[in-house]
C-alpha atoms as a PDB file:
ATOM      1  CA  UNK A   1      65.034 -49.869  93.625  1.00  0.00           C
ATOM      2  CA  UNK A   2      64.959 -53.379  92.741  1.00  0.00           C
ATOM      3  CA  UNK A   3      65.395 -55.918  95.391  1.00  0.00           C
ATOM      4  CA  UNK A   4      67.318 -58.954  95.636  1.00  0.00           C
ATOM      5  CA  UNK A   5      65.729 -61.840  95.108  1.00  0.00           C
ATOM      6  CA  UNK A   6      66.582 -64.272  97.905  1.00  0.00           C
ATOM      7  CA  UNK A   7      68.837 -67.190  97.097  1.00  0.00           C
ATOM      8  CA  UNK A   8      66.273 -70.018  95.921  1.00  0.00           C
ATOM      9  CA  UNK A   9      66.374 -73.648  97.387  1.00  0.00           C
ATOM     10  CA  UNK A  10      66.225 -77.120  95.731  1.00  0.00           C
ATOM     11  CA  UNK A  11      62.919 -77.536  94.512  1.00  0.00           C
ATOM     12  CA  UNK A  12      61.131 -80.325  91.984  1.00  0.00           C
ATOM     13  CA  UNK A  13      59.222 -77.034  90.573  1.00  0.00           C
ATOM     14  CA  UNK A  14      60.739 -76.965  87.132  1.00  0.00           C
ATOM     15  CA  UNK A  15      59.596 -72.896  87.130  1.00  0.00           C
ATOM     16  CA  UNK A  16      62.233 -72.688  89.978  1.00  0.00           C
ATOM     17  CA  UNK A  17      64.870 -74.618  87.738  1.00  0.00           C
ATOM     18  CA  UNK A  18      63.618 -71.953  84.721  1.00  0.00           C
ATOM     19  CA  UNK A  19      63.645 -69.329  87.451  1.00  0.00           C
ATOM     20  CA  UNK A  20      67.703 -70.187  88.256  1.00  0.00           C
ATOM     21  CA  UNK A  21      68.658 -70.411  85.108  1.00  0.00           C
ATOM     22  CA  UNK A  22      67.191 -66.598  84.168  1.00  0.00           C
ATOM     23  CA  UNK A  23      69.076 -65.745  87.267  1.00  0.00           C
ATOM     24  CA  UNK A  24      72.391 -66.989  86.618  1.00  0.00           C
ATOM     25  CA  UNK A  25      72.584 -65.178  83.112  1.00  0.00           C
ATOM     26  CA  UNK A  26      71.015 -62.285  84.547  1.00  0.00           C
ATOM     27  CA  UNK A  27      73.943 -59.293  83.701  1.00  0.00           C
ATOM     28  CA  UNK A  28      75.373 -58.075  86.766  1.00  0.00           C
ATOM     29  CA  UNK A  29      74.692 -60.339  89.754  1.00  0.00           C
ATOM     30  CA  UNK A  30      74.492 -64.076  87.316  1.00  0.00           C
ATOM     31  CA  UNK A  31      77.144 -66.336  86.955  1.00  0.00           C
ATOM     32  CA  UNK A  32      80.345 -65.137  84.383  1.00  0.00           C
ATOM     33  CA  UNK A  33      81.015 -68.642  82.949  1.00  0.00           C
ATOM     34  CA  UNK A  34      77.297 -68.927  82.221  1.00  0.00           C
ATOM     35  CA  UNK A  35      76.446 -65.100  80.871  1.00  0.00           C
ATOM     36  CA  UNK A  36      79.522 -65.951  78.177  1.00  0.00           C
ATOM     37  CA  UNK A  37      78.043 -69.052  76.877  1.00  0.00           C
ATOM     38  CA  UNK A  38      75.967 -69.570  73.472  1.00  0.00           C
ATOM     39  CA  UNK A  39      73.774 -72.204  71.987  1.00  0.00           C
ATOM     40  CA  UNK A  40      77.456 -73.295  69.693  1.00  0.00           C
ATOM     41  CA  UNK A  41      79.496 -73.308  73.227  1.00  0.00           C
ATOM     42  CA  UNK A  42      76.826 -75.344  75.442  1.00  0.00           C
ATOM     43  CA  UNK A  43      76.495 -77.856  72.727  1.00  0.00           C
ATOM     44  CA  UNK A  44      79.003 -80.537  73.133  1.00  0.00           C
ATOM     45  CA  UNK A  45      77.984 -80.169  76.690  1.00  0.00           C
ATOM     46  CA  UNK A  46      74.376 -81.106  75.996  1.00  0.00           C
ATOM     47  CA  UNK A  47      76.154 -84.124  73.903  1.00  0.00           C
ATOM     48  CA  UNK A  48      77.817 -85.174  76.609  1.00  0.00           C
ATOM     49  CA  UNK A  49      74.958 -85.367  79.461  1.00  0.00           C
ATOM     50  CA  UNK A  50      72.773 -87.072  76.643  1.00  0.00           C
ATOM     51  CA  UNK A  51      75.598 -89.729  76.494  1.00  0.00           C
ATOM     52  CA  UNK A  52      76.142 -89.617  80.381  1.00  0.00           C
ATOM     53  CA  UNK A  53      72.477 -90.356  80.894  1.00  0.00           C
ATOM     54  CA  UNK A  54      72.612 -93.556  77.994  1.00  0.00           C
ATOM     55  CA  UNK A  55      75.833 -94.895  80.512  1.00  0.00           C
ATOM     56  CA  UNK A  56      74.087 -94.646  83.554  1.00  0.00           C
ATOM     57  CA  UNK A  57      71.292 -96.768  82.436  1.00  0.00           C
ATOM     58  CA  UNK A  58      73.371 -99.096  80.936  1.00  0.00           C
ATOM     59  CA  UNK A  59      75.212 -99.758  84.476  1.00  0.00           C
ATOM     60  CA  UNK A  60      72.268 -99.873  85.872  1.00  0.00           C
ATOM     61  CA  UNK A  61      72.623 -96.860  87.750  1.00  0.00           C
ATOM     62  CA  UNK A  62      69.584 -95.816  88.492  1.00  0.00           C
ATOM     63  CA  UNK A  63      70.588 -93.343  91.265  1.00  0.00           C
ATOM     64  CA  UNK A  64      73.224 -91.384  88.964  1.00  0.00           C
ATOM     65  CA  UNK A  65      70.134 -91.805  85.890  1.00  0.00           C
ATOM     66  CA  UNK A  66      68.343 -89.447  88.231  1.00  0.00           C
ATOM     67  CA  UNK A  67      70.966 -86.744  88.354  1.00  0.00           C
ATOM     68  CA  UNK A  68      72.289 -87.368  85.121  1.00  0.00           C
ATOM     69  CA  UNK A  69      68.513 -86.797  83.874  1.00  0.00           C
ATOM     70  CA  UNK A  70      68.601 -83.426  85.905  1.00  0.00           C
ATOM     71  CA  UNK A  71      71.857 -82.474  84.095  1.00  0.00           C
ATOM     72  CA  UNK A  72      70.547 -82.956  80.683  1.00  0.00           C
ATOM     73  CA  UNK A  73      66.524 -81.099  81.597  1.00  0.00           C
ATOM     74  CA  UNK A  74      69.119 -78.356  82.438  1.00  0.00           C
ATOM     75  CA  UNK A  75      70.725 -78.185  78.899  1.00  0.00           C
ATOM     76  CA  UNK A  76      67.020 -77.947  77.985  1.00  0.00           C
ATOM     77  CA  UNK A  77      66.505 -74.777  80.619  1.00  0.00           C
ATOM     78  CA  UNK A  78      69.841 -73.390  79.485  1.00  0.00           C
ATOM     79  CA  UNK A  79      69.161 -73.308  75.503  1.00  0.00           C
ATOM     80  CA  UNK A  80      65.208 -72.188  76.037  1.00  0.00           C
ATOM     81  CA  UNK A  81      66.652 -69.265  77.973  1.00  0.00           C
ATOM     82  CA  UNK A  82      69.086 -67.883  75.625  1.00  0.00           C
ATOM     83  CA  UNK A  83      66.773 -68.137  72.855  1.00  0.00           C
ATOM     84  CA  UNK A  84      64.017 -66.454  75.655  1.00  0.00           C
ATOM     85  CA  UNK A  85      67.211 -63.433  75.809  1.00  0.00           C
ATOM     86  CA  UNK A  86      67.218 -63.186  72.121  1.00  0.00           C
ATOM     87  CA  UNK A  87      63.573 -63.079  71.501  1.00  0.00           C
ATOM     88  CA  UNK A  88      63.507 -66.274  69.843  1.00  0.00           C
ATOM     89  CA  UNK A  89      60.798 -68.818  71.824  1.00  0.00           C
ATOM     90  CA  UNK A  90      60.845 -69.292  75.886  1.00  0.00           C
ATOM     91  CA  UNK A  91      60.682 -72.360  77.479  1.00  0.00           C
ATOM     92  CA  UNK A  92      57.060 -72.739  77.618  1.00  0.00           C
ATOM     93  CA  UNK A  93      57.441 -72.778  73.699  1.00  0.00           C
ATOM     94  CA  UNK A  94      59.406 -75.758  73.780  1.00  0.00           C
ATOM     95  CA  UNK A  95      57.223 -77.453  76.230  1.00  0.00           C
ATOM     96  CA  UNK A  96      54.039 -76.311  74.163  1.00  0.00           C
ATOM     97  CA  UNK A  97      56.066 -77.824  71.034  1.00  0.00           C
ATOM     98  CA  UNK A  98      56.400 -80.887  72.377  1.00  0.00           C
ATOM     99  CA  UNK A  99      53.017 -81.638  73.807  1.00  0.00           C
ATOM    100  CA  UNK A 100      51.245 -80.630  70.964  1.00  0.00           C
ATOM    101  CA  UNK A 101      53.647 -82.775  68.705  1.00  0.00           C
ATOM    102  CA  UNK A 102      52.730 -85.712  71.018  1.00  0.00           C
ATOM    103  CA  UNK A 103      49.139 -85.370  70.555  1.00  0.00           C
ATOM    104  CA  UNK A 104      49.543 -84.767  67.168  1.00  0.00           C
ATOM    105  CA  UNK A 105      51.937 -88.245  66.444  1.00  0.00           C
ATOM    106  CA  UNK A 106      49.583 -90.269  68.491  1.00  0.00           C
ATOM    107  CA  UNK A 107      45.980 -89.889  67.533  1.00  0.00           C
ATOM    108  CA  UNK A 108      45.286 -93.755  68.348  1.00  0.00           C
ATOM    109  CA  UNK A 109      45.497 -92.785  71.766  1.00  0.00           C
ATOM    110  CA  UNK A 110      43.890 -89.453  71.634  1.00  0.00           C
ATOM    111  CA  UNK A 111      40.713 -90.252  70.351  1.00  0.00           C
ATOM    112  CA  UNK A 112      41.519 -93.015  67.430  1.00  0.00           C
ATOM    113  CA  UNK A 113      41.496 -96.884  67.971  1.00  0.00           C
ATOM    114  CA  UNK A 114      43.975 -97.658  70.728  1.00  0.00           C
ATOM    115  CA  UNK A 115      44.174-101.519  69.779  1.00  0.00           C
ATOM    116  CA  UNK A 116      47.070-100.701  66.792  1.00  0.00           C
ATOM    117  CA  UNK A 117      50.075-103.126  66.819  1.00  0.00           C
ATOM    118  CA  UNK A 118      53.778-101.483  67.595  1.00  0.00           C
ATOM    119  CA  UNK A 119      54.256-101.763  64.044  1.00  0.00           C
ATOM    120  CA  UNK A 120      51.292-100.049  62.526  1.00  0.00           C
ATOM    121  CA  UNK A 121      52.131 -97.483  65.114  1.00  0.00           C
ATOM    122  CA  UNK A 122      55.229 -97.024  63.903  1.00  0.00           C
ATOM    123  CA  UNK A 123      53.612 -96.428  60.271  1.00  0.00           C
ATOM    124  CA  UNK A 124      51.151 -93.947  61.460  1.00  0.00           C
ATOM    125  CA  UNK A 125      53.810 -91.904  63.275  1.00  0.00           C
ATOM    126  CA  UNK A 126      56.395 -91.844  60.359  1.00  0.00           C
ATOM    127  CA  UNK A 127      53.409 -90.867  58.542  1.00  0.00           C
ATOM    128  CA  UNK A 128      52.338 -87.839  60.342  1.00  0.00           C
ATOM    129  CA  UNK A 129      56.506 -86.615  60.615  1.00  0.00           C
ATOM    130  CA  UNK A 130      56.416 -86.747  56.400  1.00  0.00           C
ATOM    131  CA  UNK A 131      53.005 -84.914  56.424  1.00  0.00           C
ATOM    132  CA  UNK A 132      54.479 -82.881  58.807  1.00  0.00           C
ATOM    133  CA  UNK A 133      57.408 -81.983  56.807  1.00  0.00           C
ATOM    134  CA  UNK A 134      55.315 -81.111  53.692  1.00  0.00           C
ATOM    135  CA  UNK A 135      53.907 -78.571  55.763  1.00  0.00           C
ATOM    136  CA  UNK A 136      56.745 -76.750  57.080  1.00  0.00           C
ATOM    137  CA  UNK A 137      58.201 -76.871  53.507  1.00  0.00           C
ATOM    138  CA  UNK A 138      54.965 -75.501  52.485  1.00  0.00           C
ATOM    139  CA  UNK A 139      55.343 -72.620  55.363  1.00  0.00           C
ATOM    140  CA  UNK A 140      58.649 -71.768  54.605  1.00  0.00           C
ATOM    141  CA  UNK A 141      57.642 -70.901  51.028  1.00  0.00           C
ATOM    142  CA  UNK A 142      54.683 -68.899  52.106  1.00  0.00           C
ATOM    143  CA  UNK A 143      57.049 -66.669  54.379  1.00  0.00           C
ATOM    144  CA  UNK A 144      59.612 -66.352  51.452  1.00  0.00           C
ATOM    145  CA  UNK A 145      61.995 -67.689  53.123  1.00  0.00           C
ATOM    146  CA  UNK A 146      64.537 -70.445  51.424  1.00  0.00           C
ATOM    147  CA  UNK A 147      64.144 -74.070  51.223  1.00  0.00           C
ATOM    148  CA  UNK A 148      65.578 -76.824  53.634  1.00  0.00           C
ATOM    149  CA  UNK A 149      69.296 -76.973  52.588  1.00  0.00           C
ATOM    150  CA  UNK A 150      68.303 -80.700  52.707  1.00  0.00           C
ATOM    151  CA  UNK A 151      65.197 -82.354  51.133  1.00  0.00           C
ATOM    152  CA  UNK A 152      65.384 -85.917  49.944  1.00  0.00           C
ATOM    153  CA  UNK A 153      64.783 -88.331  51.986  1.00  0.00           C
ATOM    154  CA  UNK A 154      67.412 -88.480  53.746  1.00  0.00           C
ATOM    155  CA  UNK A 155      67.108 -85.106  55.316  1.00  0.00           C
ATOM    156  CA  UNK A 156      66.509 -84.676  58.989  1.00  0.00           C
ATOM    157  CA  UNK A 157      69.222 -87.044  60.218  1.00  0.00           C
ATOM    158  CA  UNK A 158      71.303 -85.182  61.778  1.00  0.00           C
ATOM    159  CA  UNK A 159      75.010 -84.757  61.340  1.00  0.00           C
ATOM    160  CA  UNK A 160      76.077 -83.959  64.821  1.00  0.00           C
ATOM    161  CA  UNK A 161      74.948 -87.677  66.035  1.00  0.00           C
ATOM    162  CA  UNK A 162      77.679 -90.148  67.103  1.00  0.00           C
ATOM    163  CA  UNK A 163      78.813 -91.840  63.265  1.00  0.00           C
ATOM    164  CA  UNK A 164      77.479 -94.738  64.329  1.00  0.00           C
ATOM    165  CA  UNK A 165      73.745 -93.966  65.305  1.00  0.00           C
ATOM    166  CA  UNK A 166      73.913 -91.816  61.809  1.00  0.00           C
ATOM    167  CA  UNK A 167      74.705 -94.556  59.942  1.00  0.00           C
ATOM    168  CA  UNK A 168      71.596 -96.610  61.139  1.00  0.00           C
ATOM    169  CA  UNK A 169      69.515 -94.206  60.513  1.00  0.00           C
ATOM    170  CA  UNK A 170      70.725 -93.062  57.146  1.00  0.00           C
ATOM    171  CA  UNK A 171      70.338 -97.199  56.102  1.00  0.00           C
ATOM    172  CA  UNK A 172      66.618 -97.502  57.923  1.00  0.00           C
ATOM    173  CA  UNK A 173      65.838 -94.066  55.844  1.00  0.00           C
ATOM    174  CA  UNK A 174      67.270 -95.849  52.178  1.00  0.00           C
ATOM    175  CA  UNK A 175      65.189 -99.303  53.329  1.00  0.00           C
ATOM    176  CA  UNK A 176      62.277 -97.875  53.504  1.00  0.00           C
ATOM    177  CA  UNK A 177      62.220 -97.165  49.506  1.00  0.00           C
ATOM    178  CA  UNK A 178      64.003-100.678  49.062  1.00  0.00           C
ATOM    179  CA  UNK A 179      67.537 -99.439  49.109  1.00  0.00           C
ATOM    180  CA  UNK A 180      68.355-102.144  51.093  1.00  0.00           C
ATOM    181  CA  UNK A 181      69.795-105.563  51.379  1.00  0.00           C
ATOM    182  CA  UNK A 182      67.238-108.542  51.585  1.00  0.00           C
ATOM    183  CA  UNK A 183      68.932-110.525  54.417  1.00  0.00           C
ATOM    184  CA  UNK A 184      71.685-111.250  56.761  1.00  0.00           C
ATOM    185  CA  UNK A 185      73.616-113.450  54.723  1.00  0.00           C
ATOM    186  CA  UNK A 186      73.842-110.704  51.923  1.00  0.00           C
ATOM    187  CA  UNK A 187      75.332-108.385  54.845  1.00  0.00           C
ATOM    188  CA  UNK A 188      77.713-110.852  56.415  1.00  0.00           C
ATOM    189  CA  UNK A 189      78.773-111.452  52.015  1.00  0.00           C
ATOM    190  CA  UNK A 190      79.558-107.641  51.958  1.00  0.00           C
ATOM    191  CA  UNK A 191      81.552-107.669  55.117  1.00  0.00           C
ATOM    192  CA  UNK A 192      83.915-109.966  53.662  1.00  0.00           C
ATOM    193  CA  UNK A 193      83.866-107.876  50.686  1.00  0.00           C
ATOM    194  CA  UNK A 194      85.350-104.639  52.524  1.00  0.00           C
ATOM    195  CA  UNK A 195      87.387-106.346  54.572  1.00  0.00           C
ATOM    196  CA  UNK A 196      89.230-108.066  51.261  1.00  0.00           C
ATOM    197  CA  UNK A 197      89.008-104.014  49.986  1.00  0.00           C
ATOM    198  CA  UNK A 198      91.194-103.408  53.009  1.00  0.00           C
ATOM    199  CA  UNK A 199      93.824-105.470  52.289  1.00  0.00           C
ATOM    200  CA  UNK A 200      93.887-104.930  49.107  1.00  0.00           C
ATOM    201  CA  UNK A 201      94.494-101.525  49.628  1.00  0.00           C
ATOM    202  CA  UNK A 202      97.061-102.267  51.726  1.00  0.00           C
ATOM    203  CA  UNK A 203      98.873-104.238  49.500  1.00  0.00           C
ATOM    204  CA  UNK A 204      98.970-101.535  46.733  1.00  0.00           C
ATOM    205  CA  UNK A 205     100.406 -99.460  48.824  1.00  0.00           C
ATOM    206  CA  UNK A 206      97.442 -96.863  48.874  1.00  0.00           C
ATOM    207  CA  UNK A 207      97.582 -94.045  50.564  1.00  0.00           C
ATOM    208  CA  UNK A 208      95.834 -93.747  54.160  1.00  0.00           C
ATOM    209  CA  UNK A 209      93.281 -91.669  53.123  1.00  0.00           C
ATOM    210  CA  UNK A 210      91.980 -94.591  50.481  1.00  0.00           C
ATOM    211  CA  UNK A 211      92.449 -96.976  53.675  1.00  0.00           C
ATOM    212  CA  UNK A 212      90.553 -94.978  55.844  1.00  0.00           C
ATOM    213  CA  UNK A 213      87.428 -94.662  52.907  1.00  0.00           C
ATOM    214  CA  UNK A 214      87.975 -98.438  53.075  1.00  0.00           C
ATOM    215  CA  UNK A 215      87.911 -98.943  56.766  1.00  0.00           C
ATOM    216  CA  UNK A 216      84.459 -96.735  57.227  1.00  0.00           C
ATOM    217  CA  UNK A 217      82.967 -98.692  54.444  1.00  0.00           C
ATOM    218  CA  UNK A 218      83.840-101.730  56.650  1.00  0.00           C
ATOM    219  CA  UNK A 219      82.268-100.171  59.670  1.00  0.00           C
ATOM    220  CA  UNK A 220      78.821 -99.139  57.584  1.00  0.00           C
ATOM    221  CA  UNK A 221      78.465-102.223  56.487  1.00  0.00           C
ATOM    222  CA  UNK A 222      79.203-103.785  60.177  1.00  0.00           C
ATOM    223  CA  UNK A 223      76.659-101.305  61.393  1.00  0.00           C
ATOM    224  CA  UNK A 224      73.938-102.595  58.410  1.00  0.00           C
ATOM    225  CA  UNK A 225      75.096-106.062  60.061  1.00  0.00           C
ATOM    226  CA  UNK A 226      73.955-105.111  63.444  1.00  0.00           C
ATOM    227  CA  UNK A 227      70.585-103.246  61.712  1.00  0.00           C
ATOM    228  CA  UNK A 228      69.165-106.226  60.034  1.00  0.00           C
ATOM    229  CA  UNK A 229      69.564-108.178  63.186  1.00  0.00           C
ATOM    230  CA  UNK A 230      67.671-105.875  65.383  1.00  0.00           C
ATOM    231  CA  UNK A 231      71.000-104.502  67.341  1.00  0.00           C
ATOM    232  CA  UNK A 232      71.288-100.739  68.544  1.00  0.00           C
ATOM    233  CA  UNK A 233      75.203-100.555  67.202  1.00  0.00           C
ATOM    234  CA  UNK A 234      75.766 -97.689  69.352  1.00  0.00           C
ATOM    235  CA  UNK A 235      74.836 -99.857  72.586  1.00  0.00           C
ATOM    236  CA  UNK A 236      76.678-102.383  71.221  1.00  0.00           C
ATOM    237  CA  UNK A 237      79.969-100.722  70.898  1.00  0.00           C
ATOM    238  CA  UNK A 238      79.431 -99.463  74.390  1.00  0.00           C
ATOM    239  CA  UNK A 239      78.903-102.915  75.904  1.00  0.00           C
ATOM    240  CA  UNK A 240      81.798-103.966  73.867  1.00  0.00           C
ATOM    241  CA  UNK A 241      84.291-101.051  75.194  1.00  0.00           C
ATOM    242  CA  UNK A 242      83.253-101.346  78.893  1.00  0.00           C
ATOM    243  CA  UNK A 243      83.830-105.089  78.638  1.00  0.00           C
ATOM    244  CA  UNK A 244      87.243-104.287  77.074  1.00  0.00           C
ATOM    245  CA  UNK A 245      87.931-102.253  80.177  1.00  0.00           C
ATOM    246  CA  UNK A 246      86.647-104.561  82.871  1.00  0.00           C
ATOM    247  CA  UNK A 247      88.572-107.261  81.371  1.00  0.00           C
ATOM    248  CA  UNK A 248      91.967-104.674  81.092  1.00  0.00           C
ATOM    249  CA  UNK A 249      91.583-103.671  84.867  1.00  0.00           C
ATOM    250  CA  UNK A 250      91.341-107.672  85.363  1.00  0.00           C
ATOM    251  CA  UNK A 251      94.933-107.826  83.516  1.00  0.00           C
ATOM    252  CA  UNK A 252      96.257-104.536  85.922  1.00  0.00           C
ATOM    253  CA  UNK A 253      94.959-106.397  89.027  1.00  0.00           C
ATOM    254  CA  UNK A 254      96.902-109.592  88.112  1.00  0.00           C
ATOM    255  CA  UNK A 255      99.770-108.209  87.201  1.00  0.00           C
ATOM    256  CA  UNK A 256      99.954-105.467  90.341  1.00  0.00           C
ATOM    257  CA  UNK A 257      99.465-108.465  92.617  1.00  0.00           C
ATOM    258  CA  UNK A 258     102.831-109.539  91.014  1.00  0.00           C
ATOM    259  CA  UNK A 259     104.066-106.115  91.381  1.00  0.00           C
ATOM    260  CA  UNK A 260     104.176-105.477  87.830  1.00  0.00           C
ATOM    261  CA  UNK A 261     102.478-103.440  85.335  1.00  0.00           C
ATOM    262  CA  UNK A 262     101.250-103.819  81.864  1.00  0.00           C
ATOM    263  CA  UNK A 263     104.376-102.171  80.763  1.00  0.00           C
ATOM    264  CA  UNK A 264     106.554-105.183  82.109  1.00  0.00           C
ATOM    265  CA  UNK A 265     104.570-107.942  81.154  1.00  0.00           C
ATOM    266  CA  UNK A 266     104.842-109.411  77.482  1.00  0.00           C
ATOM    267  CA  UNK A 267     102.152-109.773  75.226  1.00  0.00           C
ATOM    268  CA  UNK A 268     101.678-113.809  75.531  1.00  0.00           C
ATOM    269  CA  UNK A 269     101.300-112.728  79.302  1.00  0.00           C
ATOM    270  CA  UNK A 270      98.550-110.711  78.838  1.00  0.00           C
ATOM    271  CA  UNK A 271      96.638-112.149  76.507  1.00  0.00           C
ATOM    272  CA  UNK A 272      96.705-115.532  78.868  1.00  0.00           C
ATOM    273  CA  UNK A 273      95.191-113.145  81.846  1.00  0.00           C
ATOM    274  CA  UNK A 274      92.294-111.713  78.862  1.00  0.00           C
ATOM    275  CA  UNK A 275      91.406-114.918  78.580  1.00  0.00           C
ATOM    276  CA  UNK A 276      91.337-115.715  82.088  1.00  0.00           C
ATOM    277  CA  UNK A 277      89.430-112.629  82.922  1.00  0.00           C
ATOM    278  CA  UNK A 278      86.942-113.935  79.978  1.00  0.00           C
ATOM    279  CA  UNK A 279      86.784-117.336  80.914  1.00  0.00           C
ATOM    280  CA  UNK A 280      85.663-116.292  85.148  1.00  0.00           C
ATOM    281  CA  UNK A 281      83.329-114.296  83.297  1.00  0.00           C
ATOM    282  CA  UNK A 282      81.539-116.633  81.474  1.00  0.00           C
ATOM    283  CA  UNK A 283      81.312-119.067  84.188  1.00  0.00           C
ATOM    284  CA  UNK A 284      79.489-115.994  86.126  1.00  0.00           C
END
């Protein structure tokens, strides 16, 4: 007869977080919400503490970082143990995977010349991922097994990442083979351009499906903007949307201490508190 294990306590052994995680989809005594889950069900949830983690630095939250950082290293747990159920890898796979990947990407610290510049860093380790590449291609045709659906060059970007972050990505990839424009002036030229496509849409009475194409060219070519001048659009757009809300709640508080809400207030109104919101800002 098998005996219970006792319940475990908090511990900053991650083979006690592993340990957990076996338990609660362990068939019988485990946890029902987590025994029904898959890798397709858990992953907007590893999606979202990835994104939960990226808000609490940016507020500076260093307190929630560390649990938000806990929630995500779970995801990690959670996936390495369903593949552990189906015989796939474990999770000292993943954690073998990733060490050796970090030796392997950074041989100017392991034994190579540590005095490299960021950039030629950069070179070497994009260097060793395409060499890498060529020889899981080369692996996969030795098993028999079929191709990467994608492989041009701008395989391995992922489709499930916010639009955004894609679209950098997919631009850097296309720049480094000169796909690219040569400066900031030649972006800020084809932002005009799209925005003219826009109206001109609208004015021919196009359909919203041609406005929408138009609109997301707009927004790739706003997110080449923010490439060539060194800006993480994704951050960005986050800074840009909690500013948007700090300045809205600033709009609510004036208008509540009227005893009013946005509802009952006219636009002109509103737009005079924005600014004043803005303007306190500024001054700090």
């Amino acid at each position: 007869m098998t005996a219970e294990p006792q319940t475990p306590s908090p511990s900053g052994d991650i083979a006690d977080l592993v340990a957990i995680m076996a338990w609660l989809r362990s068939p019988g005594r485990g946890c029902p919400w987590d025994l029904e889950q898959t890798f397709a069900s858990i992953t907007p949830y590893t999606i979202e503490e990835a994104y939960e983690v990226a808000d609490a630095i940016q507020r500076g939250d260093f307190a929630d970082l560390r649990d938000e950082l806990g929630d995500l290293l779970l995801q990690v747990v959670f996936h390495a143990r369903m593949a552990e159920e189906q015989g796939l890898f474990a999770f000292p796979d993943v954690v073998h995977a990733i060490t050796s990947k970090l030796i392997r990407r950074h041989p100017h610290v392991f034994g190579g010349d540590r005095d490299m510049s960021p950039e030629a860093v950069k070179g070497l380790w994009d260097s060793i991922k395409a060499e890498e590449k060529r020889a899981r291609a080369s692996e996969r045709l030795r098993l028999g097994l079929p191709a990467d659906a994608a492989a041009g060059l701008l395989a391995g970007v992922p489709s499930a990442l916010p639009a955004l972050t894609r679209a950098h990505k997919l631009q850097a990839k296309a720049g480094t083979v000169g796909f690219d424009w040569n400066d900031v002036e030649a972006v800020l030229a084809k932002i005009v351009e799209e925005a003219g496509e826009i109206v001109e849409a609208r004015k021919s009475g196009a359909g919203l499906d041609a406005v929408a194409d138009e609109v997301g060219d707009l927004l790739f070519a706003a997110v080449n903007l923010a490439r060539h001048l060194d800006v993480d659009p994704e951050a960005a757009l986050r800074g840009t949307n909690a500013k948007f809300e700090r300045r809205f709640a600033a709009i609510e508080a004036a208008l509540a201490a009227e005893g009013r809400g946005p509802a009952e207030a006219s636009l002109a109104e509103m737009d005079a508190l924005w600014n004043e919101a803005k303007r306190r800002e500024r001054q700090g």
